[in-house]
PDB file of N, CA and C in Angstrom:
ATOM      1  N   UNK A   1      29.338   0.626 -16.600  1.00  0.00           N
ATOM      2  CA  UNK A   1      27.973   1.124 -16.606  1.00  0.00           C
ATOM      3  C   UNK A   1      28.007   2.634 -16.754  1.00  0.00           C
ATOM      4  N   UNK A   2      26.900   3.163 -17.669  1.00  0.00           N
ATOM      5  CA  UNK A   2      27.039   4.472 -17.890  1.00  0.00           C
ATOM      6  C   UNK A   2      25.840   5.230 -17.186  1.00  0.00           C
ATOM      7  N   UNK A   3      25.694   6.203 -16.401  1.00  0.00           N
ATOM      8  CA  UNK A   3      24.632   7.343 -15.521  1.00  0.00           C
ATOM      9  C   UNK A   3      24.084   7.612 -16.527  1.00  0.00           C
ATOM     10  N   UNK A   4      22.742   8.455 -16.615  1.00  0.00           N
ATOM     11  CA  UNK A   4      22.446   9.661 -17.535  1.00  0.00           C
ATOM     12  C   UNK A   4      21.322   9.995 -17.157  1.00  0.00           C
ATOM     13  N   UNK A   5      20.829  11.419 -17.392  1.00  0.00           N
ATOM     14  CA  UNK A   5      19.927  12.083 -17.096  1.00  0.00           C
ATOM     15  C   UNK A   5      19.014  11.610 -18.328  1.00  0.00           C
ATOM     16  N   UNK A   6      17.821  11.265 -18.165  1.00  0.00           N
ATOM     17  CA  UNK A   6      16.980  11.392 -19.402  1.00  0.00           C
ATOM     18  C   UNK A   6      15.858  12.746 -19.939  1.00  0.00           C
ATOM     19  N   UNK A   7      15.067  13.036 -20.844  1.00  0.00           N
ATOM     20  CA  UNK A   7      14.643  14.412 -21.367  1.00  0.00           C
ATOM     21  C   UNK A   7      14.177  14.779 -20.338  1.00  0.00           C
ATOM     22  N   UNK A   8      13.478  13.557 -19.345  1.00  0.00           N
ATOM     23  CA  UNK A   8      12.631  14.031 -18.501  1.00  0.00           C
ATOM     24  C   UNK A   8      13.255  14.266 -16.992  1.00  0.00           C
ATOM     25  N   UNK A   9      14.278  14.578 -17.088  1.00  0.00           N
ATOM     26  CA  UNK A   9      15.140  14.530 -15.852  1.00  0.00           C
ATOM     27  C   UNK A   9      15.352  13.741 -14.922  1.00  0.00           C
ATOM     28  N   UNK A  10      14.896  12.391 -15.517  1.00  0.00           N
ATOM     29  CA  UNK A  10      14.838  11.035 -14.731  1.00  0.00           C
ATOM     30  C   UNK A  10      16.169  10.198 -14.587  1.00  0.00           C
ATOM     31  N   UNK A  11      16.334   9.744 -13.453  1.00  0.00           N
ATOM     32  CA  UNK A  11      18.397   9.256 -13.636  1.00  0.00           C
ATOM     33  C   UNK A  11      18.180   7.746 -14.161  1.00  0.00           C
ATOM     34  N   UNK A  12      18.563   7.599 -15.124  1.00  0.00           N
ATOM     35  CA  UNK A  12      18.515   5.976 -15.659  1.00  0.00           C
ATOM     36  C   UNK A  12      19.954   5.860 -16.137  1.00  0.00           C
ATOM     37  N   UNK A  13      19.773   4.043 -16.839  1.00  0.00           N
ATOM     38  CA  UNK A  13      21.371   3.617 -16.825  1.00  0.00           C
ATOM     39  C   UNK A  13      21.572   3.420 -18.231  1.00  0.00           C
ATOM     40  N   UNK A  14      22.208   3.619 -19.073  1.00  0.00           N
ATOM     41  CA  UNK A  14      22.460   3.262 -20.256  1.00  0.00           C
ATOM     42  C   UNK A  14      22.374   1.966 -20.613  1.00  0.00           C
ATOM     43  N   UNK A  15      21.965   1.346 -21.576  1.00  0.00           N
ATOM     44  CA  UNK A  15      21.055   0.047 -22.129  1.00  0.00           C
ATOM     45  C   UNK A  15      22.486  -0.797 -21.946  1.00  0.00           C
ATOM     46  N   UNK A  16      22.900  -2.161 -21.399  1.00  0.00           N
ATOM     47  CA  UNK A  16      23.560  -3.204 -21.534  1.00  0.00           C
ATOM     48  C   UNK A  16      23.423  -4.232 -22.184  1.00  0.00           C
ATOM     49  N   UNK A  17      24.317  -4.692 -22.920  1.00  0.00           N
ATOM     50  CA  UNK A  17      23.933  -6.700 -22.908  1.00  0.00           C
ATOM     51  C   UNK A  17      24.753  -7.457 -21.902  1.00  0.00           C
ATOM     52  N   UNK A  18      25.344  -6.898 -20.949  1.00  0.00           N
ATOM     53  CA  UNK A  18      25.618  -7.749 -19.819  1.00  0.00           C
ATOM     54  C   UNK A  18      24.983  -7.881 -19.096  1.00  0.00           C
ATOM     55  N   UNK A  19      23.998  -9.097 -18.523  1.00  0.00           N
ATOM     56  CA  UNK A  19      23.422  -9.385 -18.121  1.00  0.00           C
ATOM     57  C   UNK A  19      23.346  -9.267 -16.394  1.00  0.00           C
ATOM     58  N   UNK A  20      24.333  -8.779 -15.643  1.00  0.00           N
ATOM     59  CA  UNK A  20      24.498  -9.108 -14.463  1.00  0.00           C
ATOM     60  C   UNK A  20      24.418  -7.174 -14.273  1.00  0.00           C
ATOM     61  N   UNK A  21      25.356  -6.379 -15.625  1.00  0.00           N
ATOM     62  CA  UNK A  21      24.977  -5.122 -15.117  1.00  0.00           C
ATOM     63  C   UNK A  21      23.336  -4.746 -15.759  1.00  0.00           C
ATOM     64  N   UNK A  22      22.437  -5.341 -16.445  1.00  0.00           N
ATOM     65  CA  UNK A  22      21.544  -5.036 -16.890  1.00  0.00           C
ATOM     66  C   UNK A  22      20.496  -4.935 -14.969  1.00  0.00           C
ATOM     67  N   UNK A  23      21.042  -6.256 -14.087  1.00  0.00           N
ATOM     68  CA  UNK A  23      19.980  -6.211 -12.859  1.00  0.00           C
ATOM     69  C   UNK A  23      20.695  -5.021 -11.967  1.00  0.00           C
ATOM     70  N   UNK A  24      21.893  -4.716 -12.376  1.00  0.00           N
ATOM     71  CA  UNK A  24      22.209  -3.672 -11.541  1.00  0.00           C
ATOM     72  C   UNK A  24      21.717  -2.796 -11.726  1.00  0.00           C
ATOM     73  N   UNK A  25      21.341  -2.293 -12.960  1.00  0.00           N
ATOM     74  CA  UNK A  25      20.906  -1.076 -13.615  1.00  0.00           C
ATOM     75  C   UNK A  25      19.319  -0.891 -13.630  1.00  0.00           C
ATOM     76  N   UNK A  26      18.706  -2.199 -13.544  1.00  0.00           N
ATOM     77  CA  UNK A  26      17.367  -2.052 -12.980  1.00  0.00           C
ATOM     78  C   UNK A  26      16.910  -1.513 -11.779  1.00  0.00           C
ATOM     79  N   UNK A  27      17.799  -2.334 -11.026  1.00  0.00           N
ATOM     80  CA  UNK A  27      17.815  -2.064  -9.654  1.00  0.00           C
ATOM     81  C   UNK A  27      18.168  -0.304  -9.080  1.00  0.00           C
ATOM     82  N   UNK A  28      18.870   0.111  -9.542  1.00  0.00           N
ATOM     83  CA  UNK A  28      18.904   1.623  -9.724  1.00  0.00           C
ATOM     84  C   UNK A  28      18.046   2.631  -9.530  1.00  0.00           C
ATOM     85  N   UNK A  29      17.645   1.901 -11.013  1.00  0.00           N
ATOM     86  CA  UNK A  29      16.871   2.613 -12.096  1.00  0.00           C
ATOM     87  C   UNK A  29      15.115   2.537 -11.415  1.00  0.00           C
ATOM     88  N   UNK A  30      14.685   1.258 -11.085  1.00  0.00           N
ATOM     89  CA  UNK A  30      13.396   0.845 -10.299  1.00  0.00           C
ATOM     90  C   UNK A  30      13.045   0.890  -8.571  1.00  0.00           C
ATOM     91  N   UNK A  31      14.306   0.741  -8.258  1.00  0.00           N
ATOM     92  CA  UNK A  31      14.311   1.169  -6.659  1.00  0.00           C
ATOM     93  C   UNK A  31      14.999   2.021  -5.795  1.00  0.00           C
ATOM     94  N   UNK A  32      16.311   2.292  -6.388  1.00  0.00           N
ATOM     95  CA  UNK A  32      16.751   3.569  -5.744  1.00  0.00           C
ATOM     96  C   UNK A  32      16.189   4.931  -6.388  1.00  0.00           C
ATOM     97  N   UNK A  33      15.790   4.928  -7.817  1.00  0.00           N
ATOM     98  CA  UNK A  33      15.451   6.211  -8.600  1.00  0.00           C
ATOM     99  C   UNK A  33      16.156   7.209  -7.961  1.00  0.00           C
ATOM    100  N   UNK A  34      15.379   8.420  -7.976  1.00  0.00           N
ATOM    101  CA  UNK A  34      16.222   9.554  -7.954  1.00  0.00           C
ATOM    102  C   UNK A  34      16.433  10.134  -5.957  1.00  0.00           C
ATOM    103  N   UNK A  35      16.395   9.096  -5.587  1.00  0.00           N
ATOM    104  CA  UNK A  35      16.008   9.534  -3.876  1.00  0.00           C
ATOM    105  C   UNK A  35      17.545   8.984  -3.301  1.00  0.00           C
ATOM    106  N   UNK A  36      18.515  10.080  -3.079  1.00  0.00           N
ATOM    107  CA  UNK A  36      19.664  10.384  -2.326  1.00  0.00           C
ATOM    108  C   UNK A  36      19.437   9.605  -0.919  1.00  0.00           C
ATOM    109  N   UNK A  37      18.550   9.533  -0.083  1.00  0.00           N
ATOM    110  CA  UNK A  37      18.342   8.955   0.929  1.00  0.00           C
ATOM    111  C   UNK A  37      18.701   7.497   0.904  1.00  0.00           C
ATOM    112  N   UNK A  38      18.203   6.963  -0.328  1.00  0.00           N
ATOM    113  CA  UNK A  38      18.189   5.318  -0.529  1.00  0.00           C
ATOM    114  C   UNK A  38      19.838   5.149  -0.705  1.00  0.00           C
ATOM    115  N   UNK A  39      20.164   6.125  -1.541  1.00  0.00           N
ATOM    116  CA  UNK A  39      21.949   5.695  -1.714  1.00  0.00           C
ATOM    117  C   UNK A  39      22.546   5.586  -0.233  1.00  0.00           C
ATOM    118  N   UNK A  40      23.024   7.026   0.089  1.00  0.00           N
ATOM    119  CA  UNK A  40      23.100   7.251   1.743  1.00  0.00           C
ATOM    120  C   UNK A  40      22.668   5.689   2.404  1.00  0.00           C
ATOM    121  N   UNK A  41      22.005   5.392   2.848  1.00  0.00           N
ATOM    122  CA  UNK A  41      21.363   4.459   3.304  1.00  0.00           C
ATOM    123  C   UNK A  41      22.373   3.444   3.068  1.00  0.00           C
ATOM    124  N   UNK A  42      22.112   2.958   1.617  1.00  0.00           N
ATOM    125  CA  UNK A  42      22.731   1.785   1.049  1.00  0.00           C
ATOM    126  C   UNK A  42      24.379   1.926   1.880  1.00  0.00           C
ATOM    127  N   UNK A  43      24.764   3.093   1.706  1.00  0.00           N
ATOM    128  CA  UNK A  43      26.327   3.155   1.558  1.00  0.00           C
ATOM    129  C   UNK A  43      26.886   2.890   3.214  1.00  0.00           C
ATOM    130  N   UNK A  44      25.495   3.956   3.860  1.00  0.00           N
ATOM    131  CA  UNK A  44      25.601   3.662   5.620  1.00  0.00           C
ATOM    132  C   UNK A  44      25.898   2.491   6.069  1.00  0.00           C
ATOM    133  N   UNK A  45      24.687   1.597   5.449  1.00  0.00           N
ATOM    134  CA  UNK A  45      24.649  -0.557   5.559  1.00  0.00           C
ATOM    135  C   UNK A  45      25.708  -0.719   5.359  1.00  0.00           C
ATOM    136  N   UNK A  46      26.487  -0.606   4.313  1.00  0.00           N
ATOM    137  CA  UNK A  46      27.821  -0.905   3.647  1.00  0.00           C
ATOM    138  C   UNK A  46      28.632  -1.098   4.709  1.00  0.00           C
ATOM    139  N   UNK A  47      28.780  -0.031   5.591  1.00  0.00           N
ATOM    140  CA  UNK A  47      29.877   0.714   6.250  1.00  0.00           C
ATOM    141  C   UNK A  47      29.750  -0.099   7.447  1.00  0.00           C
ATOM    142  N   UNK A  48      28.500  -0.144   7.679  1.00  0.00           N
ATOM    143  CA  UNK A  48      28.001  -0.687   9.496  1.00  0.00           C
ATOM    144  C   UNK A  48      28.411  -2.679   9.181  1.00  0.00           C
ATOM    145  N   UNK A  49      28.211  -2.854   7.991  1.00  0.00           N
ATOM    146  CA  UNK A  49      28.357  -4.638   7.710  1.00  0.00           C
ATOM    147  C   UNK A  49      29.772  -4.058   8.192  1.00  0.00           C
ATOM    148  N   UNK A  50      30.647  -3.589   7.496  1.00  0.00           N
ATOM    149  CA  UNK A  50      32.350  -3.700   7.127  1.00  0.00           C
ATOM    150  C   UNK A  50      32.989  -3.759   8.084  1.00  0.00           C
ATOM    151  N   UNK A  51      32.147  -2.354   9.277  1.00  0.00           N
ATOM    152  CA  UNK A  51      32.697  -2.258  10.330  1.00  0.00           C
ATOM    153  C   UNK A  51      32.303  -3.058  11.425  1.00  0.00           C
ATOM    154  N   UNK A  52      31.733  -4.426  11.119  1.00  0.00           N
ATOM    155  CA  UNK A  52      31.463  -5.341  12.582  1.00  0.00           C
ATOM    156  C   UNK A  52      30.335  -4.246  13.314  1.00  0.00           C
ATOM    157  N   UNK A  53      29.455  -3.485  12.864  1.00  0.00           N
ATOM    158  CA  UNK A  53      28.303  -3.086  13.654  1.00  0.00           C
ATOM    159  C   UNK A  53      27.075  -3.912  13.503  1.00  0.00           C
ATOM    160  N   UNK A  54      26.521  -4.570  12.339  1.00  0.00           N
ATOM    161  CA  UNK A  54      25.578  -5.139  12.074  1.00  0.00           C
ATOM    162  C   UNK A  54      26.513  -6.479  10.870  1.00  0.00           C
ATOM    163  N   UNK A  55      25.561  -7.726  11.004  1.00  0.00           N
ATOM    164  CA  UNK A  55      26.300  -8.685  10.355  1.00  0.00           C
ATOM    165  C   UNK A  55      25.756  -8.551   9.092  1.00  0.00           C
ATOM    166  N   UNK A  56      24.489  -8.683   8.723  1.00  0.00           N
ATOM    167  CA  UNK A  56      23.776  -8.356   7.334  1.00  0.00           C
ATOM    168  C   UNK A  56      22.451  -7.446   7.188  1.00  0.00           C
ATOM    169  N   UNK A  57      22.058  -7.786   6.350  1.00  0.00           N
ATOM    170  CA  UNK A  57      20.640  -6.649   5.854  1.00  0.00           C
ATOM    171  C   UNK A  57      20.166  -6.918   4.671  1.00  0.00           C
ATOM    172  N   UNK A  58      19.075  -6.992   4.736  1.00  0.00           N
ATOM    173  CA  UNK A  58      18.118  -7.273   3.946  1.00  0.00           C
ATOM    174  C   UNK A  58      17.238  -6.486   3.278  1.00  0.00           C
ATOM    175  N   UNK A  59      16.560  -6.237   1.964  1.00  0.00           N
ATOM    176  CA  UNK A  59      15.053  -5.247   1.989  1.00  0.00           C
ATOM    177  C   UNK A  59      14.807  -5.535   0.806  1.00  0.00           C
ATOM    178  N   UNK A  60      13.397  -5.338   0.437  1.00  0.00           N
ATOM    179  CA  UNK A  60      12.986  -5.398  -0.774  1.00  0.00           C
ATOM    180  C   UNK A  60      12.298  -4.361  -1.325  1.00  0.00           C
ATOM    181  N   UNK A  61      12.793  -3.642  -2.387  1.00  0.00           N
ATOM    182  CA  UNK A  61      12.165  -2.221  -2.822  1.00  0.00           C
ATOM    183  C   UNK A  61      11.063  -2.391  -4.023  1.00  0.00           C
ATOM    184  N   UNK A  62      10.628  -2.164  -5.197  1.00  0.00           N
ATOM    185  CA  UNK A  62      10.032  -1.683  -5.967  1.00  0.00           C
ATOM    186  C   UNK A  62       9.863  -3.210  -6.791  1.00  0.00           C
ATOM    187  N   UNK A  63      10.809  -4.086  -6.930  1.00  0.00           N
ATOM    188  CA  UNK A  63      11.287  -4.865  -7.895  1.00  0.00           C
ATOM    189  C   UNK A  63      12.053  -6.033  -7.520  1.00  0.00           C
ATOM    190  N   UNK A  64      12.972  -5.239  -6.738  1.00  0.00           N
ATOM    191  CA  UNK A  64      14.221  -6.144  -6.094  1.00  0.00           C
ATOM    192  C   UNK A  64      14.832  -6.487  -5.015  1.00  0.00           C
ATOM    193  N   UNK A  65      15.532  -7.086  -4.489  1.00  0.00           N
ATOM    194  CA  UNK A  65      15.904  -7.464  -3.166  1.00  0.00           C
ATOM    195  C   UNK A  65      17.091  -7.261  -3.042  1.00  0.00           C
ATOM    196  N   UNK A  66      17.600  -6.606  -1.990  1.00  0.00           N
ATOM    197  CA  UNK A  66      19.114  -6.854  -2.173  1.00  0.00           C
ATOM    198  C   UNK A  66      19.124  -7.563  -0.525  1.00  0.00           C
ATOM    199  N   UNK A  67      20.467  -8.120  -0.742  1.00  0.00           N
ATOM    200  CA  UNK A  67      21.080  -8.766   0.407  1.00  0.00           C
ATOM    201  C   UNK A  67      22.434  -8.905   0.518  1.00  0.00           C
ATOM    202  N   UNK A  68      22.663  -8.428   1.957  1.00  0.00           N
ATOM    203  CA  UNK A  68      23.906  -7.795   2.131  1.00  0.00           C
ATOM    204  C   UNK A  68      24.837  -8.142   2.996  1.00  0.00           C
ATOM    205  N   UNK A  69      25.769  -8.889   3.079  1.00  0.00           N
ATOM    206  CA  UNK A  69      26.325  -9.936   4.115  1.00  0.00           C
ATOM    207  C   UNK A  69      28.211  -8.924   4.137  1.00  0.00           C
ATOM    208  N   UNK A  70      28.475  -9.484   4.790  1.00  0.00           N
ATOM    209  CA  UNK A  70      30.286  -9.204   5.070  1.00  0.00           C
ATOM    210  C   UNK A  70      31.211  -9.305   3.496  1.00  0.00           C
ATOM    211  N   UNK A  71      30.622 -10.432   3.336  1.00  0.00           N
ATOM    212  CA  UNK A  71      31.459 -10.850   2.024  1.00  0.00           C
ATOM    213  C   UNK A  71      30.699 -10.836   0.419  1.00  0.00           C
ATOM    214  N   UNK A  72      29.684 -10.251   0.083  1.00  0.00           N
ATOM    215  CA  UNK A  72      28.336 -10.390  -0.982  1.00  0.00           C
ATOM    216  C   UNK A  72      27.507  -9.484  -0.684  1.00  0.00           C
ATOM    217  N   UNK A  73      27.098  -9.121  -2.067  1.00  0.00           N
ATOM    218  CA  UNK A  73      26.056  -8.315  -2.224  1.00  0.00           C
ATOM    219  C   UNK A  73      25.233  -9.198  -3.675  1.00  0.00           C
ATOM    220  N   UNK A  74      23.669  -9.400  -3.082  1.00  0.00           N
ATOM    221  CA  UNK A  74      22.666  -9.882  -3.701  1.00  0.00           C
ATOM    222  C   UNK A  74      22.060  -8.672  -4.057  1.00  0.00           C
ATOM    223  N   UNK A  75      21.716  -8.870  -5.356  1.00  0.00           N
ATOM    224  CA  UNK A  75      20.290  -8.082  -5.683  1.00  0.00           C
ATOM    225  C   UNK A  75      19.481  -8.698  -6.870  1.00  0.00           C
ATOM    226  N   UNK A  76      18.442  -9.305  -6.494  1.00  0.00           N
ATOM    227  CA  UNK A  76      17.461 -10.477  -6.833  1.00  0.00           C
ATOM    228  C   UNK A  76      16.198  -9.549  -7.406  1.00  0.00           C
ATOM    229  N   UNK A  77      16.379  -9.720  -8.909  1.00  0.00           N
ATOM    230  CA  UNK A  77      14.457  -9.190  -9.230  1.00  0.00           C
ATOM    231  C   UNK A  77      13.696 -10.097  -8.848  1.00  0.00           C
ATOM    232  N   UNK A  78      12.501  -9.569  -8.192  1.00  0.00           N
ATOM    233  CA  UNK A  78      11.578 -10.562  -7.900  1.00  0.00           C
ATOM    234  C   UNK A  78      10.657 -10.892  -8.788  1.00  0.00           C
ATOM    235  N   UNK A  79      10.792 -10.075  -9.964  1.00  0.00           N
ATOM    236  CA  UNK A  79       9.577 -10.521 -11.181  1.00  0.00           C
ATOM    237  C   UNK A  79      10.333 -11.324 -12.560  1.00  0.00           C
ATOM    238  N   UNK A  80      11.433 -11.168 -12.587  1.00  0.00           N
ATOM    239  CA  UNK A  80      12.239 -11.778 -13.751  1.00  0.00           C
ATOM    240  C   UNK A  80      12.688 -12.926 -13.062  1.00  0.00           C
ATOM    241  N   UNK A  81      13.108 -12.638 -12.086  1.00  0.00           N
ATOM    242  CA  UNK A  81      13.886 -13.669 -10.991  1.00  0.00           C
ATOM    243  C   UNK A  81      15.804 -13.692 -11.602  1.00  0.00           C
ATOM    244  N   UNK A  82      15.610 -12.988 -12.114  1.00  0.00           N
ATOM    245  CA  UNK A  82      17.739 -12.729 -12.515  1.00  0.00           C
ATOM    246  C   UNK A  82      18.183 -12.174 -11.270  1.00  0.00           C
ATOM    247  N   UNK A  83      19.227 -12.080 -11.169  1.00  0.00           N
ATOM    248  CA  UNK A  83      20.158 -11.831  -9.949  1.00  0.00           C
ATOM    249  C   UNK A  83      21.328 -11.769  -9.983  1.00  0.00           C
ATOM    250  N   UNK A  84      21.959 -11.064  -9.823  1.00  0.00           N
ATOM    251  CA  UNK A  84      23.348 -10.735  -9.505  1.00  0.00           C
ATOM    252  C   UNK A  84      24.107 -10.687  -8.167  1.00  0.00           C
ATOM    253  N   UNK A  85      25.487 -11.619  -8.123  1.00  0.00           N
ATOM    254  CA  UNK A  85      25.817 -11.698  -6.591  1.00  0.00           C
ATOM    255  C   UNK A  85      27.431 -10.755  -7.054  1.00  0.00           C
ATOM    256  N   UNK A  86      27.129  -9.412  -6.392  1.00  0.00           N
ATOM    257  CA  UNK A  86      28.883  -8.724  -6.381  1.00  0.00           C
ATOM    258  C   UNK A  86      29.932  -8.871  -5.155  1.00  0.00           C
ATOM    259  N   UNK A  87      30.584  -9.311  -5.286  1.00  0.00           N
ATOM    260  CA  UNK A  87      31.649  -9.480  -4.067  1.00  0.00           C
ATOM    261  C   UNK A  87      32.859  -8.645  -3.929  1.00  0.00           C
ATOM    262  N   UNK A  88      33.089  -7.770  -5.030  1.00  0.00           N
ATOM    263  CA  UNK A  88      33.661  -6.775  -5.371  1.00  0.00           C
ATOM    264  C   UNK A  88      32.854  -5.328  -4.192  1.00  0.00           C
ATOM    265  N   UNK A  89      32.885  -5.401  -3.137  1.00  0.00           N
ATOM    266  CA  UNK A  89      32.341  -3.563  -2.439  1.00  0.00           C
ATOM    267  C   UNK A  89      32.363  -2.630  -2.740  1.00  0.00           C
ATOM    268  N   UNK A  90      34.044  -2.164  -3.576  1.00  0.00           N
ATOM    269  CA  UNK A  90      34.245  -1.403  -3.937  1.00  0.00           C
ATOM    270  C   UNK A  90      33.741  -0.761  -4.937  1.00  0.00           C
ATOM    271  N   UNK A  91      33.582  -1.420  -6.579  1.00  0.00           N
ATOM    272  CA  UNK A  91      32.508  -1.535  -7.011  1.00  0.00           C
ATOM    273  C   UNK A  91      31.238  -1.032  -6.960  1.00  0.00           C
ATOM    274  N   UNK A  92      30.567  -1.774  -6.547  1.00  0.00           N
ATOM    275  CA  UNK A  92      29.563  -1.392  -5.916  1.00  0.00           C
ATOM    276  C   UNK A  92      29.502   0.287  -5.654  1.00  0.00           C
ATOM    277  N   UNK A  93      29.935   0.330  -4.315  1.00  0.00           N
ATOM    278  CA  UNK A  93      30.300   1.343  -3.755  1.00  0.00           C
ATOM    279  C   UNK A  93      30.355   2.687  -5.103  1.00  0.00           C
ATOM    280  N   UNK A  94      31.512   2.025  -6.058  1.00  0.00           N
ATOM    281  CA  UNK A  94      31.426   3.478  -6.625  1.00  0.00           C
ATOM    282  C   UNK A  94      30.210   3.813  -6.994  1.00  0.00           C
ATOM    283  N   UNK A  95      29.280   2.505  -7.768  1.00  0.00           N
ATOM    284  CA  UNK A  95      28.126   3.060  -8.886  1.00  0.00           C
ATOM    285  C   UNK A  95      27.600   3.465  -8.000  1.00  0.00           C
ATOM    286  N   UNK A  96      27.217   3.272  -6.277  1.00  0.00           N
ATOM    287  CA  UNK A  96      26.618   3.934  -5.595  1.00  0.00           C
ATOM    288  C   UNK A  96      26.826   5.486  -5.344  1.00  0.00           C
ATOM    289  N   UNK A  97      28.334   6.193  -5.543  1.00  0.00           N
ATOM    290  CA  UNK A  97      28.479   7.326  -5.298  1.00  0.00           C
ATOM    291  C   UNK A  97      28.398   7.889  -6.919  1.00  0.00           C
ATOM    292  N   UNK A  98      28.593   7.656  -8.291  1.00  0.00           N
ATOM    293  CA  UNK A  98      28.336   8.133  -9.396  1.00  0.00           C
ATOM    294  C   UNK A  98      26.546   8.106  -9.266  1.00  0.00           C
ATOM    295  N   UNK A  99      25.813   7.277  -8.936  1.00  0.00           N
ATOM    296  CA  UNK A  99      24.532   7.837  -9.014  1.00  0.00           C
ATOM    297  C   UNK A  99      24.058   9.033  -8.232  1.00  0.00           C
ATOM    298  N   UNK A 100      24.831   8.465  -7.152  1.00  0.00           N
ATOM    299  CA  UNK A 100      24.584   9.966  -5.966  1.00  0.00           C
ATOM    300  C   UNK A 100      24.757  10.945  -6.736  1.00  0.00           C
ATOM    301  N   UNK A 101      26.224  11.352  -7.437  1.00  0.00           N
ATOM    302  CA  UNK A 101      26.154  12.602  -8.089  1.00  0.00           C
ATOM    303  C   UNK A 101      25.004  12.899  -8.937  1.00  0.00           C
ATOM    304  N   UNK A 102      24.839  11.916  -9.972  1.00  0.00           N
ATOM    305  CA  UNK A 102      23.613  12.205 -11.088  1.00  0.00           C
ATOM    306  C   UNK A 102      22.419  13.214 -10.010  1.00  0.00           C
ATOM    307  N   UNK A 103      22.238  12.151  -9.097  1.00  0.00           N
ATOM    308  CA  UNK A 103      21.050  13.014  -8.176  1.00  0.00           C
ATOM    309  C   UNK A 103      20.892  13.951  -8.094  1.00  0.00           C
ATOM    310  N   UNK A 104      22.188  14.304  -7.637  1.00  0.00           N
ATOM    311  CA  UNK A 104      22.766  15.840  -6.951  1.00  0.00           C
ATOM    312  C   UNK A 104      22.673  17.014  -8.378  1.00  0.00           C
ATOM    313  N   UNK A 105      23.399  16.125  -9.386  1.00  0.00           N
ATOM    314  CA  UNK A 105      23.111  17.610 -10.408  1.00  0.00           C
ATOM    315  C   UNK A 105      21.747  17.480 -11.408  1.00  0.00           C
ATOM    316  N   UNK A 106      20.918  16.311 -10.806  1.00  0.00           N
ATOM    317  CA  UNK A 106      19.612  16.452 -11.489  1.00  0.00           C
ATOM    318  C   UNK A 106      18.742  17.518 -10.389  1.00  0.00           C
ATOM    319  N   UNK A 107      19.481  17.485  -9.083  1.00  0.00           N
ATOM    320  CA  UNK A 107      18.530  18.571  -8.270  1.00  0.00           C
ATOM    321  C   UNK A 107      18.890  20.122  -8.796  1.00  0.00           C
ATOM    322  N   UNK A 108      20.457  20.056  -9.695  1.00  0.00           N
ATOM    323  CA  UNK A 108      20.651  21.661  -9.941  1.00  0.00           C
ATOM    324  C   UNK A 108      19.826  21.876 -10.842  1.00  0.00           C
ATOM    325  N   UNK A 109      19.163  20.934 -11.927  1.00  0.00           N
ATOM    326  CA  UNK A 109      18.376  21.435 -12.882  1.00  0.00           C
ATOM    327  C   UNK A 109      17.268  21.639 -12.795  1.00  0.00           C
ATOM    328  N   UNK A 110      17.106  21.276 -11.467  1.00  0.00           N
ATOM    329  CA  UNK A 110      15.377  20.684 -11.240  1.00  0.00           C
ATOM    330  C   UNK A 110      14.549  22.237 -10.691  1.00  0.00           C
ATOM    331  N   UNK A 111      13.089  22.234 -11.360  1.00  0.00           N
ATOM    332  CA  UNK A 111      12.466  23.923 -10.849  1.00  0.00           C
ATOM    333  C   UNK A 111      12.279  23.373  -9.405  1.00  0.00           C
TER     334      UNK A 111
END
C-alpha cells in the first residue's frame, strides 16, 4: 500500500485492485483521516490487547468497524459490507505508523 499527500493536503491511499487492501485503505482514508490521535489510539489498543490488559475492542467510525481481538483484526464497511480480517499485527502496525508519519509531515506543510 502506498501513503500520499493529495493537492489538497489530504492523506489518502493510492488506488488498489486488491480488494482486502482497497478496505484497508478506505478505512484510513474515511475514518482515521488526518487525526494522529485515532492512530495513537489504534496502536495504544494494539499494545493493551498484546499485553493481557484488555481482551478486545471494538468501534465504529465514519464507515467502518474495526474489531480487535488477541489474534485478528476486523475492519468491516458498514455500507459496502466488504471486510477484511488481518492476523498479521505487525502489518498492520506498520501502515499504522507510515500513516502517522504522512500526518506528521502534512502538519509541516500545513498554514
Amino acid at each position: 500500500m502506498e501513503f500520499f499527500l493529495d493537492k489538497d493536503n489530504y492523506c489518502c491511499v493510492k488506488n488498489t485492485a486488491n480488494p482486502d487492501e482497497q478496505v484497508i485503505g478506505d478505512f484510513f482514508e474515511g475514518d482515521i483521516q488526518g487525526f494522529d490521535y485515532y492512530v495513537n489510539f489504534l496502536i495504544d489498543i494494539i499494545d493493551q490487547i498484546k499485553n493481557d490488559e484488555i481482551e478486545n475492542w471494538q468501534g465504529t467510525g465514519n464507515a467502518h468497524t474495526i474489531s480487535i481481538t488477541k489474534d485478528k483484526i476486523n475492519i468491516f464497511n458498514e455500507f459496502t459490507e466488504m471486510e477484511v480480517t488481518i492476523y498479521d499485527f505487525g502489518y498492520f502496525l506498520s501502515l499504522l505508523y507510515q500513516w502517522k508519519k504522512l500526518i506528521e509531515s502534512r502538519k509541516e506543510v500545513s498554514i
